[in-house]
PDB file of N, CA and C in Angstrom:
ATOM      1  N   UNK A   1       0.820  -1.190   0.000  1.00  0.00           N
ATOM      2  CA  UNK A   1       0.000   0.000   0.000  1.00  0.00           C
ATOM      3  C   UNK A   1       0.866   1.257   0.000  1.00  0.00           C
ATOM      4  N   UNK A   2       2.096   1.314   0.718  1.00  0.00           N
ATOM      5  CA  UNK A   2       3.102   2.159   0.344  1.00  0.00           C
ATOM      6  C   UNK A   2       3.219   3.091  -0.892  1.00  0.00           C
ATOM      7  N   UNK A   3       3.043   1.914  -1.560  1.00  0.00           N
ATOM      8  CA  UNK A   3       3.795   2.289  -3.254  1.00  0.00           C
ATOM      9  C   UNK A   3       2.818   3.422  -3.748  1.00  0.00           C
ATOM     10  N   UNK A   4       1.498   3.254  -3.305  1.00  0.00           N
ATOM     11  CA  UNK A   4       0.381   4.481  -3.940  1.00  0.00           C
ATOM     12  C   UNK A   4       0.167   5.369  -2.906  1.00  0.00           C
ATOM     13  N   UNK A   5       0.305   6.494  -3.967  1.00  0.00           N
ATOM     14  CA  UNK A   5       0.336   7.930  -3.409  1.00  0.00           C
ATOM     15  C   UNK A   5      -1.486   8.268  -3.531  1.00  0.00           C
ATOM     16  N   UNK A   6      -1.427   9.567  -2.220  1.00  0.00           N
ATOM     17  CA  UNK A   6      -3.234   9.393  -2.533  1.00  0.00           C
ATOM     18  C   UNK A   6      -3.443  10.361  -3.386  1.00  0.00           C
ATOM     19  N   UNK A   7      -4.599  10.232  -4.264  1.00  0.00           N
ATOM     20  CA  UNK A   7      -5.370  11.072  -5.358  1.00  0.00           C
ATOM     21  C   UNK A   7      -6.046  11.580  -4.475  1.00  0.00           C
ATOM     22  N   UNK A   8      -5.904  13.151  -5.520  1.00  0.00           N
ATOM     23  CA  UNK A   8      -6.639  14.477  -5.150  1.00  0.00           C
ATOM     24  C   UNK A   8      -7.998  14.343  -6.386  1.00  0.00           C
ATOM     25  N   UNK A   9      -8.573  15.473  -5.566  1.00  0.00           N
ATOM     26  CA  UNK A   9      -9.378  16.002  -7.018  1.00  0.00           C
ATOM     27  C   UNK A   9      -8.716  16.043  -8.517  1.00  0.00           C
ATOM     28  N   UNK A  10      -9.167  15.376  -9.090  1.00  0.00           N
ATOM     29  CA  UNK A  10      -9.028  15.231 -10.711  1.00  0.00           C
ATOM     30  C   UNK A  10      -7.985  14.881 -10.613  1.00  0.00           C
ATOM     31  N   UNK A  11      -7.484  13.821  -9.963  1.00  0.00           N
ATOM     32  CA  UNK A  11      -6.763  12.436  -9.818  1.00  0.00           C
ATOM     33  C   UNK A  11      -7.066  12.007 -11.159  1.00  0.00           C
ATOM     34  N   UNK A  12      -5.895  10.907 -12.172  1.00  0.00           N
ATOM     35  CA  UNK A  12      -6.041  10.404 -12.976  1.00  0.00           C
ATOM     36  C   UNK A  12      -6.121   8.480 -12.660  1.00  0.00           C
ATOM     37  N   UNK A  13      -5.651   8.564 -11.253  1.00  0.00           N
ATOM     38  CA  UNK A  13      -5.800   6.984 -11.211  1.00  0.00           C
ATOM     39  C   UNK A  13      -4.424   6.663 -10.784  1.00  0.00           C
ATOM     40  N   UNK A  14      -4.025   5.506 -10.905  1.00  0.00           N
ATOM     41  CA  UNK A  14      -2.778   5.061 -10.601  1.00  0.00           C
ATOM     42  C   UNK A  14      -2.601   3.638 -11.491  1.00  0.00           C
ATOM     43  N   UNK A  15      -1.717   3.396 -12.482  1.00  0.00           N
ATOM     44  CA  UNK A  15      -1.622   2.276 -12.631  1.00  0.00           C
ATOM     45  C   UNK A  15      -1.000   0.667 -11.898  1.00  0.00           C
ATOM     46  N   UNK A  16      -2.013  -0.137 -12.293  1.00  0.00           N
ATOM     47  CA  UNK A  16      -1.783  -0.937 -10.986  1.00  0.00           C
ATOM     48  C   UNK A  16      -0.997  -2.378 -12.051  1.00  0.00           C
ATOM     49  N   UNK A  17      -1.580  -2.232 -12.768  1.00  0.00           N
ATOM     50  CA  UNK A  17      -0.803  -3.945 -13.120  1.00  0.00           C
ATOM     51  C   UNK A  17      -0.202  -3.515 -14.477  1.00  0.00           C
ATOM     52  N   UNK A  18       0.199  -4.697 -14.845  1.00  0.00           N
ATOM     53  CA  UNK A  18       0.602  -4.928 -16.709  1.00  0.00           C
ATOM     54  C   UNK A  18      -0.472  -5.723 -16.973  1.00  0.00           C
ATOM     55  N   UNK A  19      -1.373  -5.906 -17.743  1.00  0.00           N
ATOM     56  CA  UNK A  19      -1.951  -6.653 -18.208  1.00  0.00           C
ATOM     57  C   UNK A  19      -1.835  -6.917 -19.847  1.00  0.00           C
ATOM     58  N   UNK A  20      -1.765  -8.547 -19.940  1.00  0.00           N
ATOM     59  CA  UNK A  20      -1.346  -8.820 -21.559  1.00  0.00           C
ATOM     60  C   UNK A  20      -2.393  -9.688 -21.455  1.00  0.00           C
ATOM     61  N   UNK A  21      -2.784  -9.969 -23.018  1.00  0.00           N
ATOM     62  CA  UNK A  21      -4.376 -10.461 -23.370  1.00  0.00           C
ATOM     63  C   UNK A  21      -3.626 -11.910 -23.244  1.00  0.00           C
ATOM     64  N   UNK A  22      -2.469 -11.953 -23.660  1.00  0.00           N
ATOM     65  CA  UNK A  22      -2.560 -13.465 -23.815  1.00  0.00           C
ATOM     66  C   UNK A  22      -2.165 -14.443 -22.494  1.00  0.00           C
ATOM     67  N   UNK A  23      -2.188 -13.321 -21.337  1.00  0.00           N
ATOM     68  CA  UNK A  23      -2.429 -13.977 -19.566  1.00  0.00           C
ATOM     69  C   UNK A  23      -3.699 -14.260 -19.524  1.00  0.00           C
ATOM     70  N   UNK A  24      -4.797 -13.273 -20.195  1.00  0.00           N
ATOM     71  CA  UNK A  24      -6.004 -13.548 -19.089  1.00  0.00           C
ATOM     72  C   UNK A  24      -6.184 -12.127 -18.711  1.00  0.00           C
ATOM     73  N   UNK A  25      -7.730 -12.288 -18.274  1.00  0.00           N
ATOM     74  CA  UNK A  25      -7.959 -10.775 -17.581  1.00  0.00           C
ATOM     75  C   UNK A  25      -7.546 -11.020 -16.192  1.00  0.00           C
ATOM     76  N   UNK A  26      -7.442  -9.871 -15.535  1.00  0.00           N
ATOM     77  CA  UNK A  26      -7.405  -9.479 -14.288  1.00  0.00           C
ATOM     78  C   UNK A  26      -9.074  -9.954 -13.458  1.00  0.00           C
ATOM     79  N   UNK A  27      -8.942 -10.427 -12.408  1.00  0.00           N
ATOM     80  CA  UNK A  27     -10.087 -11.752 -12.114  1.00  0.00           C
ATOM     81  C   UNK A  27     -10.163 -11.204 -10.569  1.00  0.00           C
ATOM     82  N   UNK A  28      -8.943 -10.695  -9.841  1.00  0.00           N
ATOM     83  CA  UNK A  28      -9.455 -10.038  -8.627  1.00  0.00           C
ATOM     84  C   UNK A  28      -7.659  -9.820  -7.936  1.00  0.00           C
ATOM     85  N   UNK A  29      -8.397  -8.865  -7.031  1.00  0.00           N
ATOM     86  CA  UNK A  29      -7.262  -8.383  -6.327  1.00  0.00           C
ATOM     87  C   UNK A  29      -7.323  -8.153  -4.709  1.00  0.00           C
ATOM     88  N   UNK A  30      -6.346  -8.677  -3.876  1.00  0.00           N
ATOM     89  CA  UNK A  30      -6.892  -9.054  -2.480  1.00  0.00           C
ATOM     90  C   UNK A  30      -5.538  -7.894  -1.728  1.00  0.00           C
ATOM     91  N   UNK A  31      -5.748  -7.350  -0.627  1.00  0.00           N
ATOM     92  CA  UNK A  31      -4.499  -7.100  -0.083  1.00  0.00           C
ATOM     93  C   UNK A  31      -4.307  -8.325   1.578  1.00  0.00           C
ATOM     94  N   UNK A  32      -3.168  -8.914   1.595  1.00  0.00           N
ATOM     95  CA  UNK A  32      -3.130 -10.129   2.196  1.00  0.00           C
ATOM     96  C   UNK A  32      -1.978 -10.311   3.033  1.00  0.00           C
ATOM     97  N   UNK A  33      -2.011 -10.453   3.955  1.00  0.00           N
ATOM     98  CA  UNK A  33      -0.539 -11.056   4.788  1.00  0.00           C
ATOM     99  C   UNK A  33      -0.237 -12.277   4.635  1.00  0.00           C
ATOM    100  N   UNK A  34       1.077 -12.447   4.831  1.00  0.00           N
ATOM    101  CA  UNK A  34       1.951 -14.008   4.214  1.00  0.00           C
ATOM    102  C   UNK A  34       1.680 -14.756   5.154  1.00  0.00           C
ATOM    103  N   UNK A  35       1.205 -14.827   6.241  1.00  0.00           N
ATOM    104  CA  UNK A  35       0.025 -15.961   6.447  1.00  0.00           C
ATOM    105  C   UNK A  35      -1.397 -16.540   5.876  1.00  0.00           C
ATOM    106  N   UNK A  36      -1.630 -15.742   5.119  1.00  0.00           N
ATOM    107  CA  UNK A  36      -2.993 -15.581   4.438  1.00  0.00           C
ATOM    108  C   UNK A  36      -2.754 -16.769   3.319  1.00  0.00           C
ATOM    109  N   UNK A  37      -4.384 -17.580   3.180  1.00  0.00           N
ATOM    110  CA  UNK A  37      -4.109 -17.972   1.624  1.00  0.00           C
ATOM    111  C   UNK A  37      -5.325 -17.673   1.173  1.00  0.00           C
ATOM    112  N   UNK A  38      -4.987 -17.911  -0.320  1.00  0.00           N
ATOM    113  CA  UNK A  38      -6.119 -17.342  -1.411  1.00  0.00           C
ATOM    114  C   UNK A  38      -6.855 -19.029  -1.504  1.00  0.00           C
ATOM    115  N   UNK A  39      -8.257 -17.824  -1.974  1.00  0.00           N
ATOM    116  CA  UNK A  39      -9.195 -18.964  -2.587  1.00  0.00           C
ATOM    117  C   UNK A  39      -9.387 -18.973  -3.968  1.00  0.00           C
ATOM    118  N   UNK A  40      -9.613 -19.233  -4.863  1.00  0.00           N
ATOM    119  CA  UNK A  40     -10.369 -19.245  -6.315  1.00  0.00           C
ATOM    120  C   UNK A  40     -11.017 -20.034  -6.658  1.00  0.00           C
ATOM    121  N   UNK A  41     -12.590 -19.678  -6.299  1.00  0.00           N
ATOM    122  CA  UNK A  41     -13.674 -20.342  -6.929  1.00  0.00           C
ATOM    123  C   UNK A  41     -14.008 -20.518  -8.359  1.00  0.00           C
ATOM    124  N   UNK A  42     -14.108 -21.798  -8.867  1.00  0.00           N
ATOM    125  CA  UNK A  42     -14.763 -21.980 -10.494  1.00  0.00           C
ATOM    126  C   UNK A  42     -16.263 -22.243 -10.530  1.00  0.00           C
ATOM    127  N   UNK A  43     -16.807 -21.325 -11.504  1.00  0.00           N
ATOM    128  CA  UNK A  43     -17.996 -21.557 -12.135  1.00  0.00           C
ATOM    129  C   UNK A  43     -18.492 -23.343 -11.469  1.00  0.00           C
ATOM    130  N   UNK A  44     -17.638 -24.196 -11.969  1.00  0.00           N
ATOM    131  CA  UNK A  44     -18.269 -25.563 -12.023  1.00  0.00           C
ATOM    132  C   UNK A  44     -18.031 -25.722 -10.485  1.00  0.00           C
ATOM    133  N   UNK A  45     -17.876 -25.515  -9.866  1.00  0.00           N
ATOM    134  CA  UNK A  45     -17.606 -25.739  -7.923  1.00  0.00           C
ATOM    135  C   UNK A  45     -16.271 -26.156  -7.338  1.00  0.00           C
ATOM    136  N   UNK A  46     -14.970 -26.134  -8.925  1.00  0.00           N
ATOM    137  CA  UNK A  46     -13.931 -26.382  -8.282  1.00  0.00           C
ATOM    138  C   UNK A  46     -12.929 -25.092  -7.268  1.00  0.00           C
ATOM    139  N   UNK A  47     -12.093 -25.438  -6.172  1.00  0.00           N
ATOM    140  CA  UNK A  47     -11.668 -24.298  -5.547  1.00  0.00           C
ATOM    141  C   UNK A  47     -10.255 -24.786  -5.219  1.00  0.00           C
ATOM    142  N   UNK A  48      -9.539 -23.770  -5.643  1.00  0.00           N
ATOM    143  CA  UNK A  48      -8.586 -23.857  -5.349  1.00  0.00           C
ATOM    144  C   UNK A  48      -7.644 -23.379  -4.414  1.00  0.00           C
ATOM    145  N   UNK A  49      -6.969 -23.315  -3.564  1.00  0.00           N
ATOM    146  CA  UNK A  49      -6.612 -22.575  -2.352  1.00  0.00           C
ATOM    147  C   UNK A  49      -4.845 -22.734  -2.823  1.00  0.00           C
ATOM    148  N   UNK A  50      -4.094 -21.532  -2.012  1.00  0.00           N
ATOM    149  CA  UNK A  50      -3.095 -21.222  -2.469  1.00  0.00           C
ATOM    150  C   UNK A  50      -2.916 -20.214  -1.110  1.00  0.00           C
ATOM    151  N   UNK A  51      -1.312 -21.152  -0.704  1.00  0.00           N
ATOM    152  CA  UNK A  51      -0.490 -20.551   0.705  1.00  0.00           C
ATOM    153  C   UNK A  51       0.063 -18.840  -0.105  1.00  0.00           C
ATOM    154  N   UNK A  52       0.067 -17.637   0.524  1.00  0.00           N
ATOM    155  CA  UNK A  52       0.494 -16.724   0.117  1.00  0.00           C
ATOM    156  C   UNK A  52       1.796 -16.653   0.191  1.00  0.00           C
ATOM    157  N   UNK A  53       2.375 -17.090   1.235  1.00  0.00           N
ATOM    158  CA  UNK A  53       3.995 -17.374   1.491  1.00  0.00           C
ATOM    159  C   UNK A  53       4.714 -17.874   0.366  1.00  0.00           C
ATOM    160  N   UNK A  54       4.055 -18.578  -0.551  1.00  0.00           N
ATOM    161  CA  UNK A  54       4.753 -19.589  -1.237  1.00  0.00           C
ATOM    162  C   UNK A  54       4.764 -18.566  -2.234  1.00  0.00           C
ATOM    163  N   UNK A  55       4.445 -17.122  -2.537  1.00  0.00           N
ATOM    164  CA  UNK A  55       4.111 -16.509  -4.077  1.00  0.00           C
ATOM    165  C   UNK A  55       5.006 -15.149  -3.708  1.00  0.00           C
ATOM    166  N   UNK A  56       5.661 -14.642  -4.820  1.00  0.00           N
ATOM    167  CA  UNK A  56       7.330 -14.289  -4.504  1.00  0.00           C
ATOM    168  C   UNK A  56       6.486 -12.477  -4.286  1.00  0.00           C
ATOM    169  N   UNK A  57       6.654 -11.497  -3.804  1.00  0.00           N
ATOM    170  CA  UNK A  57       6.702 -10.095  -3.552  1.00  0.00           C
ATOM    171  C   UNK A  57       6.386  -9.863  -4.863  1.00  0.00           C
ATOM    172  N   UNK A  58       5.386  -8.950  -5.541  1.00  0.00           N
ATOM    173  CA  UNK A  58       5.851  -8.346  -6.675  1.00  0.00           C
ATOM    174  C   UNK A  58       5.359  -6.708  -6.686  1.00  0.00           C
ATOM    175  N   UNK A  59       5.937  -5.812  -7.423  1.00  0.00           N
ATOM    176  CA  UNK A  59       5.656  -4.526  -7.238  1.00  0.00           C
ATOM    177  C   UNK A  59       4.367  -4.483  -7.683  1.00  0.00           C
ATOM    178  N   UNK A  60       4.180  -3.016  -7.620  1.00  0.00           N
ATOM    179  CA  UNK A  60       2.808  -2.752  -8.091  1.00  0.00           C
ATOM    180  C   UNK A  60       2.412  -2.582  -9.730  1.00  0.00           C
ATOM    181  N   UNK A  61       3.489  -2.809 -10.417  1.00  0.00           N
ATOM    182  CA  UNK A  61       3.233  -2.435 -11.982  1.00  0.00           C
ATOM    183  C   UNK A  61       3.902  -3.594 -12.636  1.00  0.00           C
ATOM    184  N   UNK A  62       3.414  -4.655 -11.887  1.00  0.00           N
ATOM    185  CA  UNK A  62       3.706  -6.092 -12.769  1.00  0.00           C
ATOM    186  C   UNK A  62       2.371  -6.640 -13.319  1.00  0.00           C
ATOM    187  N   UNK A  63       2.557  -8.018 -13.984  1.00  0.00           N
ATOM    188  CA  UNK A  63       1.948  -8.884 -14.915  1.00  0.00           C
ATOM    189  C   UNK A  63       1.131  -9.200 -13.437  1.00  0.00           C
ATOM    190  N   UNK A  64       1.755  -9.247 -12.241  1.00  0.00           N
ATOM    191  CA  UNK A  64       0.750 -10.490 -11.154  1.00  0.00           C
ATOM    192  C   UNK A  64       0.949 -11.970 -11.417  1.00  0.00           C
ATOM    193  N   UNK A  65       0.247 -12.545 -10.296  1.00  0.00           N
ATOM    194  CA  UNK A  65       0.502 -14.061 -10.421  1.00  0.00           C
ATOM    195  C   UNK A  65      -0.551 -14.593 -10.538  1.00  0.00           C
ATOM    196  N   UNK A  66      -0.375 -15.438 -11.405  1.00  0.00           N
ATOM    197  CA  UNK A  66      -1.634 -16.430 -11.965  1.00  0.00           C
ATOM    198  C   UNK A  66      -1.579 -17.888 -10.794  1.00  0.00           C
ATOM    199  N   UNK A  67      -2.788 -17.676  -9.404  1.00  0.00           N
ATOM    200  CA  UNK A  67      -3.239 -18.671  -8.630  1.00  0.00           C
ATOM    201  C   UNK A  67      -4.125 -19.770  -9.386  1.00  0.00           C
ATOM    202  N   UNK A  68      -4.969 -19.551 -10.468  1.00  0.00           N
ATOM    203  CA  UNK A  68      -5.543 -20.838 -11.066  1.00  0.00           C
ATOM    204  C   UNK A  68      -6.145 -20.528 -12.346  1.00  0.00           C
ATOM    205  N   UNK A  69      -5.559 -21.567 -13.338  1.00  0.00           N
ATOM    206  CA  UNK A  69      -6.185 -21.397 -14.610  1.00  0.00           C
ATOM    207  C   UNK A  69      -7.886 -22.634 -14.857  1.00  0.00           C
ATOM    208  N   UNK A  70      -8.204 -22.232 -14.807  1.00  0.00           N
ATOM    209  CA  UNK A  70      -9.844 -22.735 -15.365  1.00  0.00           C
ATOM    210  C   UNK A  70      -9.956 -23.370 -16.184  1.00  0.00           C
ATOM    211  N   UNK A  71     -10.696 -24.578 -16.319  1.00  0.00           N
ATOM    212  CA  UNK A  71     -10.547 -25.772 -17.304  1.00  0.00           C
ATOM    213  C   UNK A  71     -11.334 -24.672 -18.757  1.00  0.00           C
ATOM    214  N   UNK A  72     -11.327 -25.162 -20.118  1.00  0.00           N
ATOM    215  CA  UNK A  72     -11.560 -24.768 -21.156  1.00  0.00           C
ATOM    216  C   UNK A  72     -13.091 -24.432 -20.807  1.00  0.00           C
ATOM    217  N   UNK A  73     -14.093 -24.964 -20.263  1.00  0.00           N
ATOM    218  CA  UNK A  73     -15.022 -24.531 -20.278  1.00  0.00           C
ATOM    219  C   UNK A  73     -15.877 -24.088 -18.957  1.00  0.00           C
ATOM    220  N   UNK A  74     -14.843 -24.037 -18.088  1.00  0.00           N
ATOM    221  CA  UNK A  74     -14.973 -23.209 -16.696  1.00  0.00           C
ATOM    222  C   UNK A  74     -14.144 -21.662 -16.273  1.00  0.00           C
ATOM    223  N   UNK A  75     -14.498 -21.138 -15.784  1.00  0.00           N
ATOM    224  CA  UNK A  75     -14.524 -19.604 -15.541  1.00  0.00           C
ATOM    225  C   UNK A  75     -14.173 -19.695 -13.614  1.00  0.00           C
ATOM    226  N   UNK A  76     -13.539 -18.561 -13.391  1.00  0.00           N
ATOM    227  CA  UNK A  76     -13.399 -17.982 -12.497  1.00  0.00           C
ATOM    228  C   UNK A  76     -14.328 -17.224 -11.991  1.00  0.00           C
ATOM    229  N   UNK A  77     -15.118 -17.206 -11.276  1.00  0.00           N
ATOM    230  CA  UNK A  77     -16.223 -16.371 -10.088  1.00  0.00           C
ATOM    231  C   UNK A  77     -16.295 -15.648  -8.879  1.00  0.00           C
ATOM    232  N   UNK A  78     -14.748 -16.282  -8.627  1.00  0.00           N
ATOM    233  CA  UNK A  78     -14.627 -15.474  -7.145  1.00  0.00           C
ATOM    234  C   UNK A  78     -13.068 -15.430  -6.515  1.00  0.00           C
ATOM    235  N   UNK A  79     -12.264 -14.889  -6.137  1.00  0.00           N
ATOM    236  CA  UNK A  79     -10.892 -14.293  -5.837  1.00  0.00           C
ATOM    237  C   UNK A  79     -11.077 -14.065  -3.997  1.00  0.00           C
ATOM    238  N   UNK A  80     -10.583 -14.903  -3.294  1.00  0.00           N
ATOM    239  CA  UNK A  80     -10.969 -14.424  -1.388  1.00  0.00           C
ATOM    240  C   UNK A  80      -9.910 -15.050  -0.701  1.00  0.00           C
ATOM    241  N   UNK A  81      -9.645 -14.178   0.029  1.00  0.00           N
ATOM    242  CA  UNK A  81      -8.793 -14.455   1.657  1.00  0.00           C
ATOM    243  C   UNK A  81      -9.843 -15.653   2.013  1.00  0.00           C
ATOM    244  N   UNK A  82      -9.029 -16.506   2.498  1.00  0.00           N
ATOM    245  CA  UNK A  82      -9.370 -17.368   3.189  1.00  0.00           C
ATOM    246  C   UNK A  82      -9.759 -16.681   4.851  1.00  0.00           C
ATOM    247  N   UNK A  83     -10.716 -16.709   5.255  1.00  0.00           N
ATOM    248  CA  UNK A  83     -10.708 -15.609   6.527  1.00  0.00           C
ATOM    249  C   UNK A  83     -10.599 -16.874   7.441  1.00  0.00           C
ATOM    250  N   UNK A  84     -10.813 -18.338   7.801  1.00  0.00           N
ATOM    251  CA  UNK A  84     -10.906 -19.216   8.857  1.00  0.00           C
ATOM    252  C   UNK A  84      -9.192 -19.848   8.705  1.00  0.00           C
ATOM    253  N   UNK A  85      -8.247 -19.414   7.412  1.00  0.00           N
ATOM    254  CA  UNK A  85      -6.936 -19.904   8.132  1.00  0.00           C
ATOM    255  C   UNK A  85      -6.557 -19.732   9.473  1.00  0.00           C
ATOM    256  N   UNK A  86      -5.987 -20.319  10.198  1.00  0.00           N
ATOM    257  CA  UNK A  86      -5.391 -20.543  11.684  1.00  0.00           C
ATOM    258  C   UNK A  86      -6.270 -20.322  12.702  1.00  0.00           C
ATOM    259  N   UNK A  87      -7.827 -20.305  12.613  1.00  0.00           N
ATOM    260  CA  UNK A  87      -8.740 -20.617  13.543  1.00  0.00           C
ATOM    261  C   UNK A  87      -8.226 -21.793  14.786  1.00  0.00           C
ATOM    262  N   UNK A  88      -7.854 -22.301  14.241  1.00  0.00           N
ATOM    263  CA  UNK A  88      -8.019 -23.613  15.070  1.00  0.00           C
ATOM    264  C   UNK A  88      -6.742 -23.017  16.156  1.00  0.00           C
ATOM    265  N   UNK A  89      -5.936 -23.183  15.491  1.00  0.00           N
ATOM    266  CA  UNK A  89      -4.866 -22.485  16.536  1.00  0.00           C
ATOM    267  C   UNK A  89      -5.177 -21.023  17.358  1.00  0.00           C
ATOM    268  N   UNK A  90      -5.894 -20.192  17.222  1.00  0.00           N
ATOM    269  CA  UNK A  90      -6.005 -19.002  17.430  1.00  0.00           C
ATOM    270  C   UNK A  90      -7.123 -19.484  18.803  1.00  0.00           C
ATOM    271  N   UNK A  91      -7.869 -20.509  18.069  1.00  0.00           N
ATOM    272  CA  UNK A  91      -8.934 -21.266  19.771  1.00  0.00           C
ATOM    273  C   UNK A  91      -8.436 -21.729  20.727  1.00  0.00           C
ATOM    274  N   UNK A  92      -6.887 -22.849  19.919  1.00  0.00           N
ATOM    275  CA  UNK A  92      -6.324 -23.408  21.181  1.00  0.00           C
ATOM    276  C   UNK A  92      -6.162 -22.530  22.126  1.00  0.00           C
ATOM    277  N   UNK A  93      -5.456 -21.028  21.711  1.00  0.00           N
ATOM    278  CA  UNK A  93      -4.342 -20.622  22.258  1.00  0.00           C
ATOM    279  C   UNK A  93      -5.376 -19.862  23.269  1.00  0.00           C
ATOM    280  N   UNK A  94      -6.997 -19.093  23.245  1.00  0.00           N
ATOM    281  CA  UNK A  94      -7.748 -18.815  23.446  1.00  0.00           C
ATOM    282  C   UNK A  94      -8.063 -19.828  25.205  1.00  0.00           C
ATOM    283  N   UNK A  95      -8.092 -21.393  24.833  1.00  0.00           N
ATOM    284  CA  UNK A  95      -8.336 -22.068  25.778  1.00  0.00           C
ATOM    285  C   UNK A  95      -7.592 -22.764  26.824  1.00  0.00           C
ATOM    286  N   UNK A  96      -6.352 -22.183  26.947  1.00  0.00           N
ATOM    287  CA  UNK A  96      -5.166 -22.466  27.608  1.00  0.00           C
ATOM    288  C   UNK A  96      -4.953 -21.021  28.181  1.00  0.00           C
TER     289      UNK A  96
END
């Protein structure tokens, strides 16, 4: 969040990614701590989850990282923080 400066009145925006047609559109954007993992829901009910730790820093005016490509006739629907990672631990520690 650093990297963006805040817009005033008649602000033009800030560019945020690179986007090339032959990645894919831009499908969602989360801000996340490296404990955090992502979700990506498909159209057909598949989901894929993805540790954030494991996905390298990138600035703000890159391509981004591609968490899941979609079978030929399934689509992407939804981009989310996993919000119940480390529940379980966060209860233990709660009940001790």
């Amino acid at each position: 969040m650093e990297e963006y400066r805040l817009q005033g009145r008649g602000g033009l925006g800030i560019k945020v990614a690179k986007l090339a047609e032959e990645r894919g559109d831009l499908v969602g954007a989360l801000i996340v701590q490296e404990e955090d993992e992502v979700l990506v829901v498909m159209e057909g009910g598949k989901v894929v989850r993805s540790s954030v730790a494991g996905v390298p820093a990138k600035g703000r005016d890159t391509m981004g990282v591609i968490f899941a490509k979609p079978d030929k006739n399934d689509r992407i629907i939804e981009v989310a923080r996993n919000s119940e990672r480390g529940l379980e631990a966060r209860n233990r520690r709660r009940m001790t």
